[in-house]
Protein backbone atom coordinates (compact mmCIF):
# COMPACT_ATOMS: atom_id res chain seq x y z
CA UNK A 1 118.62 159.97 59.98
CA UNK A 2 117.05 162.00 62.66
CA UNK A 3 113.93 160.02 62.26
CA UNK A 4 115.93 156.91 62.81
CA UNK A 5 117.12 158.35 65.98
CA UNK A 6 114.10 159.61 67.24
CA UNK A 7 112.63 156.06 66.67
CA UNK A 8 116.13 154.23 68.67
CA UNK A 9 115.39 156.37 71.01
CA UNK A 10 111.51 156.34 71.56
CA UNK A 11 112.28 152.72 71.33
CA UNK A 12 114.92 153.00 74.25
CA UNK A 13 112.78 154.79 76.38
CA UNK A 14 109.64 152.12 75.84
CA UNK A 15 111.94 149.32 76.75
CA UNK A 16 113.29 151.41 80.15
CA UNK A 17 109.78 152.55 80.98
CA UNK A 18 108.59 148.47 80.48
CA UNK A 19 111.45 146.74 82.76
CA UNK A 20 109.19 143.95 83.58
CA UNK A 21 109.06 143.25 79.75
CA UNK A 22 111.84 143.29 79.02
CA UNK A 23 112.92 140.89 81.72
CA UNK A 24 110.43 138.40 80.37
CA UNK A 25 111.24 138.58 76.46
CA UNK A 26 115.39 138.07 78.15
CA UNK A 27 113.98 135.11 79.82
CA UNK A 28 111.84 133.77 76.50
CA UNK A 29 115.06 134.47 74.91
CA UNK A 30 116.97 132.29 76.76
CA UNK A 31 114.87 129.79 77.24
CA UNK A 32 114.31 129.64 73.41
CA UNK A 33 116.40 126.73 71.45
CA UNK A 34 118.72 128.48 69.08
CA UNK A 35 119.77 125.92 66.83
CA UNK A 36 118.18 122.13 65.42
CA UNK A 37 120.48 119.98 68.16
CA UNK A 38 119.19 122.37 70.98
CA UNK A 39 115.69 121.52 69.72
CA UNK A 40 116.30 117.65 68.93
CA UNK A 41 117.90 117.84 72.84
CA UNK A 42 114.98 119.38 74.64
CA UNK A 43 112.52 116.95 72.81
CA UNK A 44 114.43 114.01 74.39
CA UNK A 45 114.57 115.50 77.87
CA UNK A 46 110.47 116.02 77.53
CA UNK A 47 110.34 112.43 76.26
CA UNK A 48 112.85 111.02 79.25
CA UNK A 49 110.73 113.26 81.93
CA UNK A 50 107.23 111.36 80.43
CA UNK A 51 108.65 108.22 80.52
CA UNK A 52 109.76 108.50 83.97
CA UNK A 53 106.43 110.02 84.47
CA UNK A 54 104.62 106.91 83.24
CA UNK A 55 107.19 104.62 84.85
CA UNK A 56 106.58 105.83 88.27
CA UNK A 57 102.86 106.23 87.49
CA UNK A 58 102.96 102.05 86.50
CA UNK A 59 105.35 101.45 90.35
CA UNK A 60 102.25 103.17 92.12
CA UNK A 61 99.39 101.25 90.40
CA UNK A 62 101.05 98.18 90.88
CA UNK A 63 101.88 98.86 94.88
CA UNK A 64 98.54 99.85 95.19
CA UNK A 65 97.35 96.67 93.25
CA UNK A 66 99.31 94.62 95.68
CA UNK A 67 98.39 96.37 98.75
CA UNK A 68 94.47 95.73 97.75
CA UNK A 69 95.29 91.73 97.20
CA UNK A 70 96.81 91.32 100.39
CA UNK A 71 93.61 93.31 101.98
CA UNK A 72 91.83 90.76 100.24
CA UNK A 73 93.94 87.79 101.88
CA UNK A 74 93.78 88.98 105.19
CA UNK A 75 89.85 89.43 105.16
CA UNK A 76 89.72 85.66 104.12
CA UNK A 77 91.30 84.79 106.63
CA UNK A 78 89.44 86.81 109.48
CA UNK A 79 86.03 85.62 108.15
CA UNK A 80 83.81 83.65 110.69
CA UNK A 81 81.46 81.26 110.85
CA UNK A 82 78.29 82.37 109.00
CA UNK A 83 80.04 84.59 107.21
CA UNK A 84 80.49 84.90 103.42
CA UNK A 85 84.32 84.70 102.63
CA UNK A 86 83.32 86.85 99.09
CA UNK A 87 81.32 89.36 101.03
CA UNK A 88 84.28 90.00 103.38
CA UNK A 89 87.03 90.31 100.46
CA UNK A 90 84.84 93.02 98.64
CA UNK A 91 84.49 94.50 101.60
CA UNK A 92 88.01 94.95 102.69
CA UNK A 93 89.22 96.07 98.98
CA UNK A 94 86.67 98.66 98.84
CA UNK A 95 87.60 99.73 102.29
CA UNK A 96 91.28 99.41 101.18
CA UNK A 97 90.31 101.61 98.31
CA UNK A 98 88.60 104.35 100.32
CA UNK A 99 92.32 104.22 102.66
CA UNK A 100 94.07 105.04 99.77
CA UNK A 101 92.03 107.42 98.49
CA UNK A 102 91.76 109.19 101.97
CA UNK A 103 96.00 109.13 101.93
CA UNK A 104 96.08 110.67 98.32
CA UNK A 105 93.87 113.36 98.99
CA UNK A 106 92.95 114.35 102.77
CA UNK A 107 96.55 113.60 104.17
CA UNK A 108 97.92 115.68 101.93
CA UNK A 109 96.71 119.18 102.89
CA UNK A 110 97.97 118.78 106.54
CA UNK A 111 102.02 118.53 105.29
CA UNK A 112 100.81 121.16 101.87
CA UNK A 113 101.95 124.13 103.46
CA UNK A 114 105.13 122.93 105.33
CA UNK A 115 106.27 121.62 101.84
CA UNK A 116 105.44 124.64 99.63
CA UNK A 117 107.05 126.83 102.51
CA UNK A 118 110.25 124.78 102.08
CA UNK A 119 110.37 123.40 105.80
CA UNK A 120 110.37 119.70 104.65
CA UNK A 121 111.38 118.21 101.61
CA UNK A 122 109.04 116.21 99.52
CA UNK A 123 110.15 112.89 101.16
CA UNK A 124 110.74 114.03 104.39
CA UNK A 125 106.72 115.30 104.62
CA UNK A 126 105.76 112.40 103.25
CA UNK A 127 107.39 110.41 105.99
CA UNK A 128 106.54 112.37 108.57
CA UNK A 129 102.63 112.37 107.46
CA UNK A 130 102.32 108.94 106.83
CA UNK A 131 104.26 108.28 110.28
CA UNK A 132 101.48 110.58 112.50
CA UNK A 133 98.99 109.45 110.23
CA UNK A 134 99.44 105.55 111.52
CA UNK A 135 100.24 106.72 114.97
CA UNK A 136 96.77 108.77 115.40
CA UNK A 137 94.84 106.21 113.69
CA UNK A 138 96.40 103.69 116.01
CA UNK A 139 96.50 105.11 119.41
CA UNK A 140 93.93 107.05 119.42
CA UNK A 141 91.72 106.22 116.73
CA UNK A 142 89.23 104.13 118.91
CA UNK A 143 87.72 101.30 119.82
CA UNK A 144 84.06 101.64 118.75
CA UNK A 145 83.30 103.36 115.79
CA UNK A 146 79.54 104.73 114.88
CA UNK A 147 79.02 103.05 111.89
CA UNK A 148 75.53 104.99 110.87
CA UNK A 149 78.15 107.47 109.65
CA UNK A 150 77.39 110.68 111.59
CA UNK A 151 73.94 109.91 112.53
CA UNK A 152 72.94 110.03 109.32
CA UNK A 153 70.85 106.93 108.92
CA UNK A 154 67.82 106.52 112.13
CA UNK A 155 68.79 103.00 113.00
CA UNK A 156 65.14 102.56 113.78
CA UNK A 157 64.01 102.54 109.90
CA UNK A 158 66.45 99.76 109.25
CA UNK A 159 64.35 96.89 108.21
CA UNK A 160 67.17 93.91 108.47
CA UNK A 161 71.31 93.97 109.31
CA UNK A 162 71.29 92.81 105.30
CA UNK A 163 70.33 96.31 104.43
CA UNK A 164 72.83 97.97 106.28
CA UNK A 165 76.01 95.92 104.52
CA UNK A 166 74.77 96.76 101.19
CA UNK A 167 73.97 100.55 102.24
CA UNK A 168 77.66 100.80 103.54
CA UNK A 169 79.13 99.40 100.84
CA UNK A 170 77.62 101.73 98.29
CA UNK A 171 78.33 104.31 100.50
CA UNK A 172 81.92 103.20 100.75
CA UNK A 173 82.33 102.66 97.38
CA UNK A 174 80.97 105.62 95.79
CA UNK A 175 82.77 108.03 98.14
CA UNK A 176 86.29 106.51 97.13
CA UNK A 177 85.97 106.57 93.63
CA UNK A 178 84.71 110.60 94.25
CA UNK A 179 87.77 111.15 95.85
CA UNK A 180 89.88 109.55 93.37
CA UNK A 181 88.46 111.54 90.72
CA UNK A 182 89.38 114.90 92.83
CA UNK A 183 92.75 113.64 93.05
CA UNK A 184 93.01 113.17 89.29
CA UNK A 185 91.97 116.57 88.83
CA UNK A 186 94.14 118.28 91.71
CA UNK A 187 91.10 119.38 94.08
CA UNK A 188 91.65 118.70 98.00
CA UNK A 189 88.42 117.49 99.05
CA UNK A 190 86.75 116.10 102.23
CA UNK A 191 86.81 112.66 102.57
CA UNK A 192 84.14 113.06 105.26
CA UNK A 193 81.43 115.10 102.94
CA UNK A 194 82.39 112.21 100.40
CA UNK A 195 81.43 109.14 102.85
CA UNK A 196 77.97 111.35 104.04
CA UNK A 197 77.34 111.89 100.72
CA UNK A 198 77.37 108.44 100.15
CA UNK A 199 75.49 107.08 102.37
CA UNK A 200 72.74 109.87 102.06
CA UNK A 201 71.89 108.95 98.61
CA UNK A 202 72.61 104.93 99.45
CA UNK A 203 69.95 105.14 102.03
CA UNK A 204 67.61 107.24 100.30
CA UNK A 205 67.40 104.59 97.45
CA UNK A 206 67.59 101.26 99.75
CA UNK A 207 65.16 103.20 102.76
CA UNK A 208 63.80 106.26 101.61
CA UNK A 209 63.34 109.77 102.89
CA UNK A 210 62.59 108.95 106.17
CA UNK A 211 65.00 107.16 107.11
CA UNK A 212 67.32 110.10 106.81
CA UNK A 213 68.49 112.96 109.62
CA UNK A 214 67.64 115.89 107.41
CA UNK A 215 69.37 118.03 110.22
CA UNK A 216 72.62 116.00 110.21
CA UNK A 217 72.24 117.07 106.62
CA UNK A 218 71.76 120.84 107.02
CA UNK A 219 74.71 120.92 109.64
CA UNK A 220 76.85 119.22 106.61
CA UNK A 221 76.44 122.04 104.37
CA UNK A 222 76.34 124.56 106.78
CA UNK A 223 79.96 123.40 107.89
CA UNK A 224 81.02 123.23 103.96
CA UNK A 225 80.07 126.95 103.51
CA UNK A 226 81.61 127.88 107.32
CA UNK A 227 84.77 125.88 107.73
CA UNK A 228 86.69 127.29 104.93
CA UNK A 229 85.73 131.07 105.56
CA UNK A 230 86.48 130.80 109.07
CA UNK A 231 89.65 129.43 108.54
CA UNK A 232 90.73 131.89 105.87
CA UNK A 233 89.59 134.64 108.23
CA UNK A 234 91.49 133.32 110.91
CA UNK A 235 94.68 132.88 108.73
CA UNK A 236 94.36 136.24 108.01
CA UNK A 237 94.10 138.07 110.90
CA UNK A 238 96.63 136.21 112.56
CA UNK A 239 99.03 136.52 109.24
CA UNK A 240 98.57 140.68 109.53
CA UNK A 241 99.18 140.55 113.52
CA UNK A 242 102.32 138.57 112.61
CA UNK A 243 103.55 141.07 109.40
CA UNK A 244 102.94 143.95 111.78
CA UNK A 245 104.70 142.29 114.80
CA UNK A 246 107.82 141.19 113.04
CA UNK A 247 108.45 142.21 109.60
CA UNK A 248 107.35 146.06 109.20
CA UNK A 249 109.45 146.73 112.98
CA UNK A 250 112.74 148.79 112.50
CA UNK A 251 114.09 146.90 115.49
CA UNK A 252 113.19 142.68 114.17
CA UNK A 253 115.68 140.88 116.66
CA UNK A 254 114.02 142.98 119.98
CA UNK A 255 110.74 141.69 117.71
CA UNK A 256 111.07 138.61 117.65
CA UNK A 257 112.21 137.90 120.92
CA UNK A 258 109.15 139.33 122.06
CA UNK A 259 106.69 137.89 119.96
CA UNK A 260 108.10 134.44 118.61
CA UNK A 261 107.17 132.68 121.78
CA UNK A 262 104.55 134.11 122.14
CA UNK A 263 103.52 132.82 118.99
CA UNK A 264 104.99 128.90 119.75
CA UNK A 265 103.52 128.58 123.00
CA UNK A 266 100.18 130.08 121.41
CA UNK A 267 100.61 127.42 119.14
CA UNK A 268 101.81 124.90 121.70
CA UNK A 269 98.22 125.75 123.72
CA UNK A 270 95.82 125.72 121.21
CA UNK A 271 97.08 122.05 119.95
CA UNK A 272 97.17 120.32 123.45
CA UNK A 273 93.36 121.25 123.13
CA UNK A 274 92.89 120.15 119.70
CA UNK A 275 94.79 117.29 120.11
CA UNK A 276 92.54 116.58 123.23
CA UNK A 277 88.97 117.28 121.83
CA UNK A 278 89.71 116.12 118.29
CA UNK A 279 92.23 112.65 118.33
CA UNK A 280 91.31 111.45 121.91
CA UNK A 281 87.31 112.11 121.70
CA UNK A 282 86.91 108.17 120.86
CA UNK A 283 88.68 107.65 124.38
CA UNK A 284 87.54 109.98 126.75
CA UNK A 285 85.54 113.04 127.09
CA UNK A 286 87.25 116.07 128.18
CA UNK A 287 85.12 119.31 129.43
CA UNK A 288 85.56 123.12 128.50
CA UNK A 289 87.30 123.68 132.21
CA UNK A 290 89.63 121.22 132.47
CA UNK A 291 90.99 121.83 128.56
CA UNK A 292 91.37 125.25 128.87
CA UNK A 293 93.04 124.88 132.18
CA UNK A 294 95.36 122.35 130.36
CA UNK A 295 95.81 124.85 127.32
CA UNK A 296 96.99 127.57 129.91
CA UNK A 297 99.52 125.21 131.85
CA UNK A 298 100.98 124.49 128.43
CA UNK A 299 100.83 127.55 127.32
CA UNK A 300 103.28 128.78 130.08
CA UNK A 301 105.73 125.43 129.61
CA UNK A 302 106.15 126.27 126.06
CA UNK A 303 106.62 130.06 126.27
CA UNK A 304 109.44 129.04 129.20
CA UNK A 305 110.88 126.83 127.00
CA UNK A 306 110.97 128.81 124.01
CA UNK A 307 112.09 132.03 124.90
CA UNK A 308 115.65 130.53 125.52
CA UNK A 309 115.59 128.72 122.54
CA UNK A 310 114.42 132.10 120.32
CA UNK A 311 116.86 134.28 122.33
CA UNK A 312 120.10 131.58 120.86
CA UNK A 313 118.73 131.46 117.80
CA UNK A 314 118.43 135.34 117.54
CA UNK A 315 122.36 135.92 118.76
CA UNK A 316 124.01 137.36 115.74
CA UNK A 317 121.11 137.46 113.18
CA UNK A 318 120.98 139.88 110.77
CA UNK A 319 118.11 142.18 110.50
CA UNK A 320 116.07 141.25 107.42
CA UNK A 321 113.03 139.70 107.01
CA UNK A 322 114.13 136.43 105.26
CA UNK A 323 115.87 135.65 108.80
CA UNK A 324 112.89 136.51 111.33
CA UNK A 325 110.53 133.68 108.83
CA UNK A 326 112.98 130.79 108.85
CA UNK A 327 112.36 130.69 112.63
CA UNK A 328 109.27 129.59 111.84
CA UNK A 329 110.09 126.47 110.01
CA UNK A 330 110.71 123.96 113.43
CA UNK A 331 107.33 125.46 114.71
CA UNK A 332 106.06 124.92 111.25
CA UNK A 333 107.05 121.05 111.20
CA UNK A 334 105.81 120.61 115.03
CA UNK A 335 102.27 122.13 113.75
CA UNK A 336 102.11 119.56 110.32
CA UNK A 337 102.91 116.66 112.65
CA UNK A 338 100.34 117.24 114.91
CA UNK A 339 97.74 117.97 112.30
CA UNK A 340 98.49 114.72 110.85
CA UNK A 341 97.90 112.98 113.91
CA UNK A 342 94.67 114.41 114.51
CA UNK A 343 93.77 114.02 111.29
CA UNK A 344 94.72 109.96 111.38
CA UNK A 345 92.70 109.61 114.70
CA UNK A 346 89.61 111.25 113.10
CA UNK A 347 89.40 110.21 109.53
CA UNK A 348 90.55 106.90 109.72
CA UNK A 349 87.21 106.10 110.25
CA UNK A 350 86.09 107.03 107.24
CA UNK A 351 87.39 104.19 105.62
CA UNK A 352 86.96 101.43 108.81
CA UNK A 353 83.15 102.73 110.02
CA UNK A 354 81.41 101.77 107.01
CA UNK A 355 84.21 98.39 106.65
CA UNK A 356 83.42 97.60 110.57
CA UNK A 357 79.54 97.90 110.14
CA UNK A 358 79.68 95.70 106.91
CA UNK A 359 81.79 93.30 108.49
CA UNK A 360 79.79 93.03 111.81
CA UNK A 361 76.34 92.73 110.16
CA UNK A 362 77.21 90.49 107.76
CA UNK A 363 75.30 87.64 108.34
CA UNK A 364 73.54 88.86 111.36
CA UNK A 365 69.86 88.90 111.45
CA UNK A 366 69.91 91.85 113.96
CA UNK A 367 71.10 95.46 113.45
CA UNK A 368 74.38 95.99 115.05
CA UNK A 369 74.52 99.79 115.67
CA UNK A 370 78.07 100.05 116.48
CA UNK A 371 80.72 97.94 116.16
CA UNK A 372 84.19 96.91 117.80
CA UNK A 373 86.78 97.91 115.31
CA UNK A 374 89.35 94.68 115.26
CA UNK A 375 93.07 95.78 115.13
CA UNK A 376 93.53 94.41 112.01
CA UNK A 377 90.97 96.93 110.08
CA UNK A 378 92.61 99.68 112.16
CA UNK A 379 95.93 98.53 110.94
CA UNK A 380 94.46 97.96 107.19
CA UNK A 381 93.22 101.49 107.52
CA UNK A 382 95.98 103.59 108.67
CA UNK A 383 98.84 101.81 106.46
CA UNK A 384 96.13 102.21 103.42
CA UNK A 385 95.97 105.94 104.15
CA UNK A 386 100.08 106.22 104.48
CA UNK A 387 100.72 104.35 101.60
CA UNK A 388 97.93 106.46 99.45
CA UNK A 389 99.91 109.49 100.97
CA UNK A 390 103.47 107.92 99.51
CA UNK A 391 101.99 106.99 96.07
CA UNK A 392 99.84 109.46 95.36
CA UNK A 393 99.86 112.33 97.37
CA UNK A 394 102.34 114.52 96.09
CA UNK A 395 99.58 115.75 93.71
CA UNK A 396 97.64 117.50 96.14
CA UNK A 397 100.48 118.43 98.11
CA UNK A 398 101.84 120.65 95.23
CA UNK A 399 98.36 121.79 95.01
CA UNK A 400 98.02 123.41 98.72
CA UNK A 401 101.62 124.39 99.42
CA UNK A 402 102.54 125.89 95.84
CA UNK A 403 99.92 126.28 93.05
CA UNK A 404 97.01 128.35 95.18
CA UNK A 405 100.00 131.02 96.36
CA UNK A 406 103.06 131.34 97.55
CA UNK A 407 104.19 129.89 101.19
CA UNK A 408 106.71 130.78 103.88
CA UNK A 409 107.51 129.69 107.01
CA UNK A 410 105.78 132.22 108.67
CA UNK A 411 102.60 132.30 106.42
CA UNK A 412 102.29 128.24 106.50
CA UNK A 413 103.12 128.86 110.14
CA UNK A 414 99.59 131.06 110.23
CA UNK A 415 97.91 128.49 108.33
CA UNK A 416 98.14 125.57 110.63
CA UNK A 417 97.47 127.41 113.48
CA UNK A 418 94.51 129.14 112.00
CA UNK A 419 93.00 125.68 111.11
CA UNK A 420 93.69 123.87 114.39
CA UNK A 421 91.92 126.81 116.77
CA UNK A 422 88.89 127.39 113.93
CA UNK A 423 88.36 123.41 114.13
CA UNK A 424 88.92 123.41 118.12
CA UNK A 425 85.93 126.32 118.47
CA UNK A 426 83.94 124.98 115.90
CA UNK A 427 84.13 121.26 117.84
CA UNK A 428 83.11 123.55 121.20
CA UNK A 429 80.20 124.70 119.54
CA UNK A 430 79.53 121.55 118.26
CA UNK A 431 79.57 122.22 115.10
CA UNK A 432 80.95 119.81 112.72
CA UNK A 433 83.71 121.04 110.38
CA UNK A 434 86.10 119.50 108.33
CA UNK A 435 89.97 119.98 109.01
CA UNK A 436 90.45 119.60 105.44
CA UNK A 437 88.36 122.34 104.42
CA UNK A 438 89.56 124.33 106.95
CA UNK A 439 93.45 124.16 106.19
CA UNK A 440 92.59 125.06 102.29
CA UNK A 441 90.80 127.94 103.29
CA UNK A 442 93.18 129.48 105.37
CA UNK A 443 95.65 129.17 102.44
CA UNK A 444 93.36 131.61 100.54
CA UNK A 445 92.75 133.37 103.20
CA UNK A 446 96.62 133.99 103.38
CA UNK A 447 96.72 134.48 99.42
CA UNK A 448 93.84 136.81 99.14
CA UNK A 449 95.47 138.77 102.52
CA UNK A 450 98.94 139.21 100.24
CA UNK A 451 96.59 140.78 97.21
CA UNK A 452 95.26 143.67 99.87
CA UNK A 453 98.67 144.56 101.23
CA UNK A 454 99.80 144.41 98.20
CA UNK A 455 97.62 147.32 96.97
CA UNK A 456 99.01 149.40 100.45
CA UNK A 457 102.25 147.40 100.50
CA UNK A 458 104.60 148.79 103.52
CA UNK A 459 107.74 147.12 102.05
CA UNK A 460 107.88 149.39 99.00
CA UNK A 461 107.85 152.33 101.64
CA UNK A 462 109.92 155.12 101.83
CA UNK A 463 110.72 158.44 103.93
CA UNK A 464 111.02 161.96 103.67
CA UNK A 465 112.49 164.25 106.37
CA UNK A 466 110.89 167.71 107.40
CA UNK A 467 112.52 171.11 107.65
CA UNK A 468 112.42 170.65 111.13
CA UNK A 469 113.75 167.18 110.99
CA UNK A 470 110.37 164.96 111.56
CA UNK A 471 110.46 161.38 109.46
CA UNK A 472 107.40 160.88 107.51
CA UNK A 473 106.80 157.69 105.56
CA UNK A 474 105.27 158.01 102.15
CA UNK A 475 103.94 155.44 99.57
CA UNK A 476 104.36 155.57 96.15
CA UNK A 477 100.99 156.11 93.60
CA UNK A 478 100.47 152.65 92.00
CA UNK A 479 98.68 152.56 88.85
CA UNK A 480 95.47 150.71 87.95
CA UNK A 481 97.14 148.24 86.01
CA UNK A 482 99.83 147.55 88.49
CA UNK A 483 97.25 146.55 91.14
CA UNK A 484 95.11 144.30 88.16
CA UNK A 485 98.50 142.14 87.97
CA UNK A 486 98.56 141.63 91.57
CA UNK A 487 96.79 138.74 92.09
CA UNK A 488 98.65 136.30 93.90
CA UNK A 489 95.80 133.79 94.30
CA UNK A 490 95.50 131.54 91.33
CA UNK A 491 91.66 132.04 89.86
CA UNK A 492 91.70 128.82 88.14
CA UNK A 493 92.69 126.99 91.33
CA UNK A 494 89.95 128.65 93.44
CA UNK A 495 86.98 128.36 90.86
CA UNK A 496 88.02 124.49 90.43
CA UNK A 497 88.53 123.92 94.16
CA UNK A 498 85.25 125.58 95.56
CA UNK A 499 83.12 124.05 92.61
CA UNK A 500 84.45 120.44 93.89
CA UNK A 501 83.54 121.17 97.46
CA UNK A 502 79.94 122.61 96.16
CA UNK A 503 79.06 119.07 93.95
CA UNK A 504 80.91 116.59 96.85
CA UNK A 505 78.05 115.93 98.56
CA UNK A 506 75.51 115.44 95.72
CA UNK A 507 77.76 113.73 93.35
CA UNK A 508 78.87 111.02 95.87
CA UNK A 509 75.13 110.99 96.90
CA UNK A 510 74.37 110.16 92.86
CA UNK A 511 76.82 107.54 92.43
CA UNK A 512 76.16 105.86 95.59
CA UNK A 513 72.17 105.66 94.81
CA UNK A 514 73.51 104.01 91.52
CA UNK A 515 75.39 101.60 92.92
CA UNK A 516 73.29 100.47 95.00
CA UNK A 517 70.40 100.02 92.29
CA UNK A 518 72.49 98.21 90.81
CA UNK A 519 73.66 96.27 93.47
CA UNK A 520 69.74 95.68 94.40
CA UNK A 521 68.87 94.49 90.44
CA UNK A 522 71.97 91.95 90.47
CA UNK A 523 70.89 90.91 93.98
């Protein structure tokens, strides 16, 4: 009997000592049918969620059918004289194809964060993304694109205009179906590395060696290993200035009317010059002086206008933490907009260079080095890119804003201002980085920022008073195997992601040399 006691109460004291535990086998419990119906039940809900699964999967493949047939009609219709009515269908389905490839995948890291930080709903990102998205691509996506993507390709070692439309449209083709396959498999990519890649190994097989800018190529992977530690750097400074500002004060409201605009006109500045260098560089060319004397004016409007609008919002708010981030979110949603329409204004192009230089040269018997984009491949690009975003985009969007760590306002807040000023000194170096890159690094930067404080975490604080009355704060001893389970960036997520980014280049390089081979033997 006392043996039987000793045990309950050994057992007692493992299940007190093991809270965590015991949580979990409460929630398995629940969770767990208890009887045949509640078993026959949950296998009908699995099989209603994977029919609606497959039903909405069947809606998107059909849209994007249909979108890719009327590309097809409305490149008929546009072709010239001396011009090959097939040539200029392919070529606007495969450029319809890299669109909505470039909408599953790129667009959807610029709204990731807002989403995952619960600012915007699913829809609502979605809508605003694909609406900045057409509106960058439109007004300020340009009038002449270079369509020897990046400089790649030495015009000079071109031997005929013929070349050039079958180069592009490896390129072009190669890159999209890269991108799709990264969608598939939940890894935000660049489409930008994708297209270079492409035409690298497209113009390596149809031109060889020579033809290629072997320092355009260095400057690729030297952004690839850059862009995504600078960003996460930058997230993470700015996410421990913000923690230390705000959340660990006694005082938050006197805080955060301090420091919140601050923060928004910071973020006000650095995205008139972003917005400047990056979406209106097709346009016009604006210097170092006269953007940062721009930056300054605005930041000075924005931190008038804001510190009104944070004192209101601050009347009567509690003190707690979960109050000072949700004044983040209408920053947060300001920031995702404007990424998106930088990000329509830039990459747009990916999809319409290659299409504009295929449709220019074909049938030419001299190189045209850069084309006039017509308004209708502009438009065929940007609603290709919003309607990838709509169909297919929620993938990747889950991806960034939920599955890599957990978001907030005010984290997701640090993220898209950490990408937009590493991308705006990175473009006034002149080196060339990719925005996409850059925003899923400075989620890991905020994720693996979260595992360090976590080790020294200030919330779990606590205070002891002195004899003679002085406050000392004190932190708890945490155990070896406590600080093993705090990872708060998913492994699997980073291993997959990085090893994507590593074979981009290559692999679309691989598949674009085959297709052109092939292209050449049918030919």
């Amino acid at each position: 009997m006392a043996k039987r006691n000793g045990d309950a109460r050994n057992g007692s004291a493992d299940r007190v000592s093991s809270p965590q535990a015991s949580v979990a086998s409460l929630r398995r419990a629940a969770l767990e049918p208890r009887s045949p119906l509640d078993k026959d039940l949950r296998k009908i809900e699995r099989l209603e969620e994977a029919t609606r699964a497959a039903a909405r999967s069947r809606v998107a493949f059909g849209a994007a059918l249909l979108f890719l047939v009327l590309t097809g009609l409305l490149a008929a219709s546009q072709a010239q004289a001396g011009q090959s009515g097939l040539l200029m269908i392919l070529a606007a389905v495969v450029g319809g194809y890299m669109a909505l490839a470039i909408g599953a995948n790129d667009v959807a890291n610029n709204v990731g964060p807002a989403v995952g930080a619960r600012a915007l709903t699913m829809t609502g990102a979605l809508a605003l993304a694909a609406l900045f998205e057409c509106a960058g691509a439109l007004i300020a996506g340009g009038g002449v694109v270079e369509t020897i993507s990046e400089g790649l390709i030495d015009p000079a070692q071109l031997p005929n205009a013929n070349v050039v439309v079958w180069v592009m449209m490896s390129a072009l083709l190669a890159s999209a179906l890269w991108v799709h396959l990264a969608t598939y498999l939940g890894a935000p990519i660049s489409t930008t590395h994708a297209i270079v890649g492409g035409v690298l190994g497209a113009g390596l097989v149809g031109l060889g060696p020579d033809a290629i800018d072997w320092g355009v190529v260095a400057q690729v992977f030297a952004s690839w290993m850059l862009a995504p530690v600078a960003g996460g750097l930058v997230a993470a400074g700015l996410l421990a200035f913000v923690e230390n500002s705000l959340i660990y004060q006694e005082d938050k409201i006197a805080a955060v009317r301090r420091w919140v605009p601050v923060l928004v006109a910071s973020m006000a500045a650095v995205f008139s010059a972003f917005i400047a260098v990056n979406a209106f560089a097709h346009i016009w060319t604006v210097g170092v002086l006269p953007t940062a004397t721009a930056a300054v004016l605005v930041f000075g409007l924005a931190y008038l206008a804001a510190r009104p609008w944070v004192r209101t919002r601050s009347e009567g708010m509690e003190n707690r933490n979960q109050n000072v981030r949700q004044l983040f979110r209408f920053p947060l949603i300001f920031a995702a907009c404007l990424l998106s329409f930088a990000h329509g204004s830039n990459d747009v192009a990916n999809a319409v260079g290659p299409l504009a230089a295929i449709l220019e040269n074909a049938g030419q018997d001299a190189l045209i080095d850069s084309a006039e984009v017509p308004f209708w491949v502009m438009l065929l690009g940007a609603s290709g890119i919003s309607l990838g975003l709509f169909l297919f985009g929620p993938r990747i969007v889950r991806v960034v804003g939920e599955r890599i760590t957990n978001m907030n306002p005010m984290r997701a807040f640090c993220v898209a201002l950490a990408a937009a000023a590493t991308v705006l000194a990175a473009s006034e170096l002149g080196m060339p980085v990719s925005t996409t890159q850059t925003v899923v690094g400075a989620v890991f930067g905020i994720g693996f920022f979260r595992e360090y404080a976590a080790k020294y975490s200030r919330r779990r604080r606590y205070y002891i008073l002195t004899k003679k009355g002085r406050r000392l704060t004190v932190l708890p001893p945490v155990s070896q195997d406590e600080l093993r389970r705090r990872k708060l960036v998913r492994r699997s997520h980073l291993i997959g992601i990085v090893a994507t980014w590593a074979v981009t280049v290559p692999c679309a390089a691989a598949l674009a040399a085959l297709l052109y081979s092939a292209i050449d033997w049918i030919r």
